[in-house]
PDB file of N, CA and C in Angstrom:
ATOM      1  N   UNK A   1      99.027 147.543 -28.388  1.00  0.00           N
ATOM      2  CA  UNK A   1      99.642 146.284 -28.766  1.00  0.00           C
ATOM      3  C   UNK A   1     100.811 146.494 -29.718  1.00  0.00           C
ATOM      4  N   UNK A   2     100.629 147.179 -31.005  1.00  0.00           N
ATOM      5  CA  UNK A   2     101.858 147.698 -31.728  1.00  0.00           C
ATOM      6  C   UNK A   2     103.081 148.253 -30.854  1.00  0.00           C
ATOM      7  N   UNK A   3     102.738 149.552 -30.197  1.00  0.00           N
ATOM      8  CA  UNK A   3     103.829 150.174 -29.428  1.00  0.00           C
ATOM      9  C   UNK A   3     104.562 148.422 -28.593  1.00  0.00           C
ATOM     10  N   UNK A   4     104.128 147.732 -27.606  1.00  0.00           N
ATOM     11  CA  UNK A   4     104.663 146.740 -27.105  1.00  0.00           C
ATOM     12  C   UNK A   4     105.248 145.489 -27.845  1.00  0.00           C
ATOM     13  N   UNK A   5     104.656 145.023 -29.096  1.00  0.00           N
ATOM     14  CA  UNK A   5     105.545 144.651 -30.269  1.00  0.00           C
ATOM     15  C   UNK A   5     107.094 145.200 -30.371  1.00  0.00           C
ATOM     16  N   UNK A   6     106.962 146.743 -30.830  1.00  0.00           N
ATOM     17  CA  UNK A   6     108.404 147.186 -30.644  1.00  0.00           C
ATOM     18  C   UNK A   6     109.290 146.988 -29.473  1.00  0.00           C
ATOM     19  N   UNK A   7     108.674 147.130 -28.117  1.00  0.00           N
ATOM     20  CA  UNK A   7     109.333 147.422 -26.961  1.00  0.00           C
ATOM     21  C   UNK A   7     109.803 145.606 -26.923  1.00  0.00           C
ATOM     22  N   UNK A   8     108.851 144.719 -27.152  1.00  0.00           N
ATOM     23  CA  UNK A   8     109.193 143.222 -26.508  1.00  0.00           C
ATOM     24  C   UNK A   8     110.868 142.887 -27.072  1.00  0.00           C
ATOM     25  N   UNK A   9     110.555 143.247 -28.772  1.00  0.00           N
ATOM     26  CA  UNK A   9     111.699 142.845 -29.352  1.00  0.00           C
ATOM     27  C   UNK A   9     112.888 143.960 -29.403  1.00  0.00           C
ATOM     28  N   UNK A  10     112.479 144.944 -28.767  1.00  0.00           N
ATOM     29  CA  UNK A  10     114.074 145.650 -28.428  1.00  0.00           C
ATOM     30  C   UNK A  10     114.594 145.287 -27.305  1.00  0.00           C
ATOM     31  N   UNK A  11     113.459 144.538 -25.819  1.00  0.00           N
ATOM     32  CA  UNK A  11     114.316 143.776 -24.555  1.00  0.00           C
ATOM     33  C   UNK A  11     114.870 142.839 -25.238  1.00  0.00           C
ATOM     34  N   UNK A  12     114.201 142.420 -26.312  1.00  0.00           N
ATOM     35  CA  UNK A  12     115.016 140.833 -26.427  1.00  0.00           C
ATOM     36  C   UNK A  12     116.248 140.984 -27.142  1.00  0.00           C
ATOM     37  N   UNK A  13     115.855 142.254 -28.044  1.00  0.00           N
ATOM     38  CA  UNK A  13     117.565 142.363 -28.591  1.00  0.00           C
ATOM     39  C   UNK A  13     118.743 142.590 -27.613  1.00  0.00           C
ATOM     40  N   UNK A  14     117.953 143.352 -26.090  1.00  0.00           N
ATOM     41  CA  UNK A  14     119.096 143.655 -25.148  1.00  0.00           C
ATOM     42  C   UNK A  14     119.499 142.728 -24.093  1.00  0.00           C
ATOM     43  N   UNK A  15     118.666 141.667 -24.529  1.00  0.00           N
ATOM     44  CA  UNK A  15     119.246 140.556 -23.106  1.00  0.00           C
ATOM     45  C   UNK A  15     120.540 139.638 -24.237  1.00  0.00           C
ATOM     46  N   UNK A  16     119.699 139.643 -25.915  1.00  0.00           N
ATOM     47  CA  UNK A  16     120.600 139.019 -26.348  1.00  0.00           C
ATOM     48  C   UNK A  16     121.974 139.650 -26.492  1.00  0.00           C
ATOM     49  N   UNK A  17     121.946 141.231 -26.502  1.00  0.00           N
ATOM     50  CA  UNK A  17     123.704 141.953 -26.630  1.00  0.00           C
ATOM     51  C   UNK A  17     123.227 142.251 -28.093  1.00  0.00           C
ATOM     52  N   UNK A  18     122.008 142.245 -28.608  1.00  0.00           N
ATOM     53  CA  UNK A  18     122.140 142.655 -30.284  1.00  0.00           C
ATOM     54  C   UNK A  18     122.714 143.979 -30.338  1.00  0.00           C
ATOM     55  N   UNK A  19     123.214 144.295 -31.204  1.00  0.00           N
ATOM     56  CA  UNK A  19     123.445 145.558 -31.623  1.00  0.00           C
ATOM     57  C   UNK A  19     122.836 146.216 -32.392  1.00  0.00           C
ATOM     58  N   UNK A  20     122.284 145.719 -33.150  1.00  0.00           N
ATOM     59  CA  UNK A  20     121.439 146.115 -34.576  1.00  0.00           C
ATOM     60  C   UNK A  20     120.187 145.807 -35.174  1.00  0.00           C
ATOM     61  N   UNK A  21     118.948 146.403 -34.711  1.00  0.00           N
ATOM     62  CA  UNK A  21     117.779 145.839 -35.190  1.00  0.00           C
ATOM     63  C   UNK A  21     116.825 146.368 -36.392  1.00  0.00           C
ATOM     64  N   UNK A  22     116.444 145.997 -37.176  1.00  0.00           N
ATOM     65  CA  UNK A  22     115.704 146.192 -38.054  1.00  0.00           C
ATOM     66  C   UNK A  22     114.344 145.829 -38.127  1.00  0.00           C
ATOM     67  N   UNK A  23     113.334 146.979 -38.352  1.00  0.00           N
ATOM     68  CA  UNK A  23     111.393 146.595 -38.354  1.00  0.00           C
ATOM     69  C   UNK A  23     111.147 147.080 -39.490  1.00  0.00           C
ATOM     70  N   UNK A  24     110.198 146.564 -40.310  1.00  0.00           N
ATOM     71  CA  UNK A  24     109.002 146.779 -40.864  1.00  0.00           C
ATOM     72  C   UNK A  24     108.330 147.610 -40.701  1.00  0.00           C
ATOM     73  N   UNK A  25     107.350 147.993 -41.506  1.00  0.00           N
ATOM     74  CA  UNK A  25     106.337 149.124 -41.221  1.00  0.00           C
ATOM     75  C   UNK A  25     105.127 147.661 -40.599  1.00  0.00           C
ATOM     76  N   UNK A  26     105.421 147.189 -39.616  1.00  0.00           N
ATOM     77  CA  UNK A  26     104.791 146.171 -38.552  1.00  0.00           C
ATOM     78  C   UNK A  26     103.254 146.765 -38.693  1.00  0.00           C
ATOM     79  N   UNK A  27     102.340 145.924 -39.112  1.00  0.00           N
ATOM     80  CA  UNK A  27     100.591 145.796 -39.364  1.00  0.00           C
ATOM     81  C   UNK A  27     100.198 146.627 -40.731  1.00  0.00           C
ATOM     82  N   UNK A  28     100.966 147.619 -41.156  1.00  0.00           N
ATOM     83  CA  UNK A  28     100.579 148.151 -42.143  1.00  0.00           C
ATOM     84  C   UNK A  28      99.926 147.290 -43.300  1.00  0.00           C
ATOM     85  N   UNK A  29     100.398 146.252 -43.470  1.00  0.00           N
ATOM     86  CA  UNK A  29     100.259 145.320 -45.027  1.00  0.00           C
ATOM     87  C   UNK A  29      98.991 144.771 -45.077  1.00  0.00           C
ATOM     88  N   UNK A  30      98.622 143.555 -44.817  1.00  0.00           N
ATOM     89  CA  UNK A  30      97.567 142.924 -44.813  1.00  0.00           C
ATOM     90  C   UNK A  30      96.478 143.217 -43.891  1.00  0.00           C
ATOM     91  N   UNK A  31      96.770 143.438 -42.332  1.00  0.00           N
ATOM     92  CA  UNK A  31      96.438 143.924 -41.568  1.00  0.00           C
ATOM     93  C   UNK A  31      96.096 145.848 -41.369  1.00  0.00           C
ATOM     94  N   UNK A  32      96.491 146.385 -42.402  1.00  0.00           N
ATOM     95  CA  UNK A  32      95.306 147.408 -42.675  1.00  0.00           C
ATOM     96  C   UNK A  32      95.963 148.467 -41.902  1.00  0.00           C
ATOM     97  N   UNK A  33      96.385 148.715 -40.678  1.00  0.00           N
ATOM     98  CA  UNK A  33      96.757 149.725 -40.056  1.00  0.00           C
ATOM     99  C   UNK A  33      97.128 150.761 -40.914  1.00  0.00           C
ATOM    100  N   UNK A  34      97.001 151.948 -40.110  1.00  0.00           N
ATOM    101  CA  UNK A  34      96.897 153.227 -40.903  1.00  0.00           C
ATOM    102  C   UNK A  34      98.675 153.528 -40.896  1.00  0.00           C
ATOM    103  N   UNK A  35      99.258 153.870 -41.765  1.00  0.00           N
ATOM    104  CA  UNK A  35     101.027 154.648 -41.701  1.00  0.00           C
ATOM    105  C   UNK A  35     101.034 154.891 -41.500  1.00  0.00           C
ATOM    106  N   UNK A  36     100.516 156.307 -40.743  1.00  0.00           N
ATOM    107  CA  UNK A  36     101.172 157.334 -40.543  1.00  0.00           C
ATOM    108  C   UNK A  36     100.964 156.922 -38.539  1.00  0.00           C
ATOM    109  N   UNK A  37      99.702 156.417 -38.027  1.00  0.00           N
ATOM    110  CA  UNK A  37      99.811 156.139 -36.895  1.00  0.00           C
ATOM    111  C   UNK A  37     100.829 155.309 -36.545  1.00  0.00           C
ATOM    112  N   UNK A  38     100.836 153.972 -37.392  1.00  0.00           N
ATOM    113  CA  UNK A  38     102.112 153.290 -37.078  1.00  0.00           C
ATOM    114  C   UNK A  38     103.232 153.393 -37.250  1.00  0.00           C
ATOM    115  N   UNK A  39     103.778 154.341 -38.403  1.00  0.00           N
ATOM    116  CA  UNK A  39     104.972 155.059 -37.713  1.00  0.00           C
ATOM    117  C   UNK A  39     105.236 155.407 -36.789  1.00  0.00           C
ATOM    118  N   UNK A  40     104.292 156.373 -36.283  1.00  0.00           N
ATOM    119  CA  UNK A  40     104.443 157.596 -34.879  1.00  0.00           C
ATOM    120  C   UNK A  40     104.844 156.452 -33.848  1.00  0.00           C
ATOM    121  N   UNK A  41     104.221 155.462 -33.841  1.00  0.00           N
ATOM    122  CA  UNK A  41     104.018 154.430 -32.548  1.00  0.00           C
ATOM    123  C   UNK A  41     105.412 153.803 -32.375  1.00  0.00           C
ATOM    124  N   UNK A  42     105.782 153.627 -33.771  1.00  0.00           N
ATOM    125  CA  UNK A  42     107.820 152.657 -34.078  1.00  0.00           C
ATOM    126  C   UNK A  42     108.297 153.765 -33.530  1.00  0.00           C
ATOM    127  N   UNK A  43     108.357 154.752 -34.081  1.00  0.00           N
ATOM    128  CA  UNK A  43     109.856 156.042 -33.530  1.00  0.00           C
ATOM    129  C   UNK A  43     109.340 156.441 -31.961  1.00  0.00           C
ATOM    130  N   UNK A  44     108.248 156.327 -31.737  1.00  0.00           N
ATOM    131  CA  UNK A  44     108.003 156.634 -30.337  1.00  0.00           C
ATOM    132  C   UNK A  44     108.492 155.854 -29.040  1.00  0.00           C
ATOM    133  N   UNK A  45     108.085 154.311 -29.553  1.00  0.00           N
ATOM    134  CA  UNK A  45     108.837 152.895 -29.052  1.00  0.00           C
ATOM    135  C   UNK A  45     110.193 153.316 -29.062  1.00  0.00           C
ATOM    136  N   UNK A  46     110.815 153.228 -30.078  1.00  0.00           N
ATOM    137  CA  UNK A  46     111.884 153.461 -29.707  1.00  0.00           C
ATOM    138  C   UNK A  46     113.077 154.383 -29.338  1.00  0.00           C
ATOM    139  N   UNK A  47     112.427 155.470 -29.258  1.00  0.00           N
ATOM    140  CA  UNK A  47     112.831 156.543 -28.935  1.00  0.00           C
ATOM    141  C   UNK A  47     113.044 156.532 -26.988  1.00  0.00           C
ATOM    142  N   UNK A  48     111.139 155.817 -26.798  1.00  0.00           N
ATOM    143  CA  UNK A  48     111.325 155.279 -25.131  1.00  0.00           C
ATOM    144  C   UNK A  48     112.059 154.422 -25.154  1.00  0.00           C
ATOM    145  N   UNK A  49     112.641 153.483 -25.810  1.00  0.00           N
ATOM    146  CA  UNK A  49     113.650 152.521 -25.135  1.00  0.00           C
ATOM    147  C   UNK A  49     114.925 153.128 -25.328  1.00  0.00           C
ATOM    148  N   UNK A  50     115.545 153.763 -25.900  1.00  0.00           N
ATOM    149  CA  UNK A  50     116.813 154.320 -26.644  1.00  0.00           C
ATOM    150  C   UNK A  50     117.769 154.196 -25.051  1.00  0.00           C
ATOM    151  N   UNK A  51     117.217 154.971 -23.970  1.00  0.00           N
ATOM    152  CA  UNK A  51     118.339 154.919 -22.611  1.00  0.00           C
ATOM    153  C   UNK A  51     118.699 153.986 -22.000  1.00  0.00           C
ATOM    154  N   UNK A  52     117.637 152.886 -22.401  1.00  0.00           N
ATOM    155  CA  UNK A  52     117.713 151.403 -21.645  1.00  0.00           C
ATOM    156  C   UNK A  52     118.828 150.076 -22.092  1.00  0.00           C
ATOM    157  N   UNK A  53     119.387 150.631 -23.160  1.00  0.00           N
ATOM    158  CA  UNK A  53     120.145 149.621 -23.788  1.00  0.00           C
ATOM    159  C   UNK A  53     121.088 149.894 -24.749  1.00  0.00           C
ATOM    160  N   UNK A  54     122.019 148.765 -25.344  1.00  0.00           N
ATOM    161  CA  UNK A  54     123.591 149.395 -25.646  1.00  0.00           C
ATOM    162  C   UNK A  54     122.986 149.103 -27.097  1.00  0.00           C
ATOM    163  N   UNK A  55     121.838 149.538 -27.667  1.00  0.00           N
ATOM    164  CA  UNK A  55     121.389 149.068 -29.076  1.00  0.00           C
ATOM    165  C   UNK A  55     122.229 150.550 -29.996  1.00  0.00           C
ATOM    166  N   UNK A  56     123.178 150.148 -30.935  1.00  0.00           N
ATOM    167  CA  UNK A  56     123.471 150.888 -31.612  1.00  0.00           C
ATOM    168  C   UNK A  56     122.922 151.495 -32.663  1.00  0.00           C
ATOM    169  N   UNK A  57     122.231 150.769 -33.252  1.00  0.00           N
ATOM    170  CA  UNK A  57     121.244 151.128 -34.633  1.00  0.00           C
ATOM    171  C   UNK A  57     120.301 150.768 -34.920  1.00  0.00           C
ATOM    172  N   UNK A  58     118.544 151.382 -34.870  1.00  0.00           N
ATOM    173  CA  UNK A  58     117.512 150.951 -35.056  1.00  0.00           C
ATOM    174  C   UNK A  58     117.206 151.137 -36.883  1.00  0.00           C
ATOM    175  N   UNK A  59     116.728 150.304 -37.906  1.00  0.00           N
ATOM    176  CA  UNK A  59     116.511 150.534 -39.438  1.00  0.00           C
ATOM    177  C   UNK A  59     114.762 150.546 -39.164  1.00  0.00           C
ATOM    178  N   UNK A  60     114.329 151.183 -40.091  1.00  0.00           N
ATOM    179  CA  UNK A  60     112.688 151.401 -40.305  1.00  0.00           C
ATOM    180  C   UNK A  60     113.033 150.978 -41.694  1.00  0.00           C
ATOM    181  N   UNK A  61     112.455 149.912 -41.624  1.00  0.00           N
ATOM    182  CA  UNK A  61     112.783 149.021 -43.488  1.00  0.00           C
ATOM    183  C   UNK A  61     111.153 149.290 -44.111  1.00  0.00           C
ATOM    184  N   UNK A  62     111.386 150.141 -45.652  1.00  0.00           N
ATOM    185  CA  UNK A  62     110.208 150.755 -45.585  1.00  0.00           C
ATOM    186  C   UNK A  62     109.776 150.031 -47.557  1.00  0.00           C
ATOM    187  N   UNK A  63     109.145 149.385 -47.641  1.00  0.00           N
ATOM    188  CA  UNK A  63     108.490 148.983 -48.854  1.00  0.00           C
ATOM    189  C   UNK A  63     108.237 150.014 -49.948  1.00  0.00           C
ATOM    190  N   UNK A  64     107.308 150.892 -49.603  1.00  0.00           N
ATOM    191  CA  UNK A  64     106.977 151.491 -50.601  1.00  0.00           C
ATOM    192  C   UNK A  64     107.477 153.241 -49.793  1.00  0.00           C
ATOM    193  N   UNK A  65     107.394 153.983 -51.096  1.00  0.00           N
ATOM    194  CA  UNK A  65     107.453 155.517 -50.811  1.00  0.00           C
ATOM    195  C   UNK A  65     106.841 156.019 -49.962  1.00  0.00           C
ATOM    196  N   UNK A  66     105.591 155.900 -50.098  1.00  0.00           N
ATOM    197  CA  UNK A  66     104.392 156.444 -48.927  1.00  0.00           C
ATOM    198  C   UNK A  66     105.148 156.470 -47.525  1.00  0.00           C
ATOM    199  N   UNK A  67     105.365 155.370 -47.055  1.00  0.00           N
ATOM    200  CA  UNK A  67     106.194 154.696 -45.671  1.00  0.00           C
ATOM    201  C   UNK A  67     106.959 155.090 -45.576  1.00  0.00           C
ATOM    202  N   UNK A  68     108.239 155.731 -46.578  1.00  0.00           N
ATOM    203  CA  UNK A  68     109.272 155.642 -46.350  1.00  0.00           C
ATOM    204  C   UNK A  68     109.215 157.468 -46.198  1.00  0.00           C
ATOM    205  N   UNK A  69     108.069 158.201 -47.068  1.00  0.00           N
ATOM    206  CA  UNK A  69     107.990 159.753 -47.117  1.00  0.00           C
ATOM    207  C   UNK A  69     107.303 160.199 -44.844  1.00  0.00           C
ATOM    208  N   UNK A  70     106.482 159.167 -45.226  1.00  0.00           N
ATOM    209  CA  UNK A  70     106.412 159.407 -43.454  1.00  0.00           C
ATOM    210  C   UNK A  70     107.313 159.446 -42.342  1.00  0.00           C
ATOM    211  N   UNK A  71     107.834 158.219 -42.516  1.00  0.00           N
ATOM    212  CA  UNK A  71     109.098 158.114 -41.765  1.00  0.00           C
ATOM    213  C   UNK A  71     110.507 159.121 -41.742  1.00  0.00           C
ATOM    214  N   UNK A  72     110.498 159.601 -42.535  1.00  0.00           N
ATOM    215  CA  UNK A  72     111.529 160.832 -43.340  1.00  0.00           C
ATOM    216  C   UNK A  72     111.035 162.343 -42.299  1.00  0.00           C
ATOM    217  N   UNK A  73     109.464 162.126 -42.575  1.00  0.00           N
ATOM    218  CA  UNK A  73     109.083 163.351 -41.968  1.00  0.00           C
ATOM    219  C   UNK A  73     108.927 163.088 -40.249  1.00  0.00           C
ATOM    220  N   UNK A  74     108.486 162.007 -39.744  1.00  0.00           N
ATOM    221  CA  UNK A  74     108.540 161.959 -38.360  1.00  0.00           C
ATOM    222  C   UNK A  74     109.915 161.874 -38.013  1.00  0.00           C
ATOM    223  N   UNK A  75     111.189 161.320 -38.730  1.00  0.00           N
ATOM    224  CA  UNK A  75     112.308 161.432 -37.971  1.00  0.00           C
ATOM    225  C   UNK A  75     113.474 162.756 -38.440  1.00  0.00           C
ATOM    226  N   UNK A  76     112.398 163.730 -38.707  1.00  0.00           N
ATOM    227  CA  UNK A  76     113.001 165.473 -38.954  1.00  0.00           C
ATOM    228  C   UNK A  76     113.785 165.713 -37.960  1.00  0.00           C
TER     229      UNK A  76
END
């Protein structure tokens, strides 16, 4: 369900012509999900959509350090 979260709203950025999208660390907060899985799942999403569309720039908008030290290391 996470991985398809990412994918829904990167078609929708590409039917709209977005150029530029920005996520969250999406379920992490209240909803408990583990970081480091839900990272893997964002850069993976979008890594599979990357050929499909004229999206110029994906942001991983990251709250705290923890999130932001993961993300650093999955996108080595």
């Amino acid at each position: 369900m996470l991985k398809s979260c990412y994918l829904n709203s990167l078609q929708l950025a590409a039917v709209y012509d977005i150029k530029t999208i920005a996520f969250p660390c999406i379920s992490t907060g209240v909803y408990g999900f583990p970081k480091k899985p839900a990272a893997e799942i964002a850069v993976d999403a979008v890594k599979s959509f990357a050929g499909n569309a004229e999206i110029d720039e994906v942001t991983f908008v990251c709250f705290d350090e923890e999130s932001y030290k993961i993300y650093c290391e999955i996108l080595k």
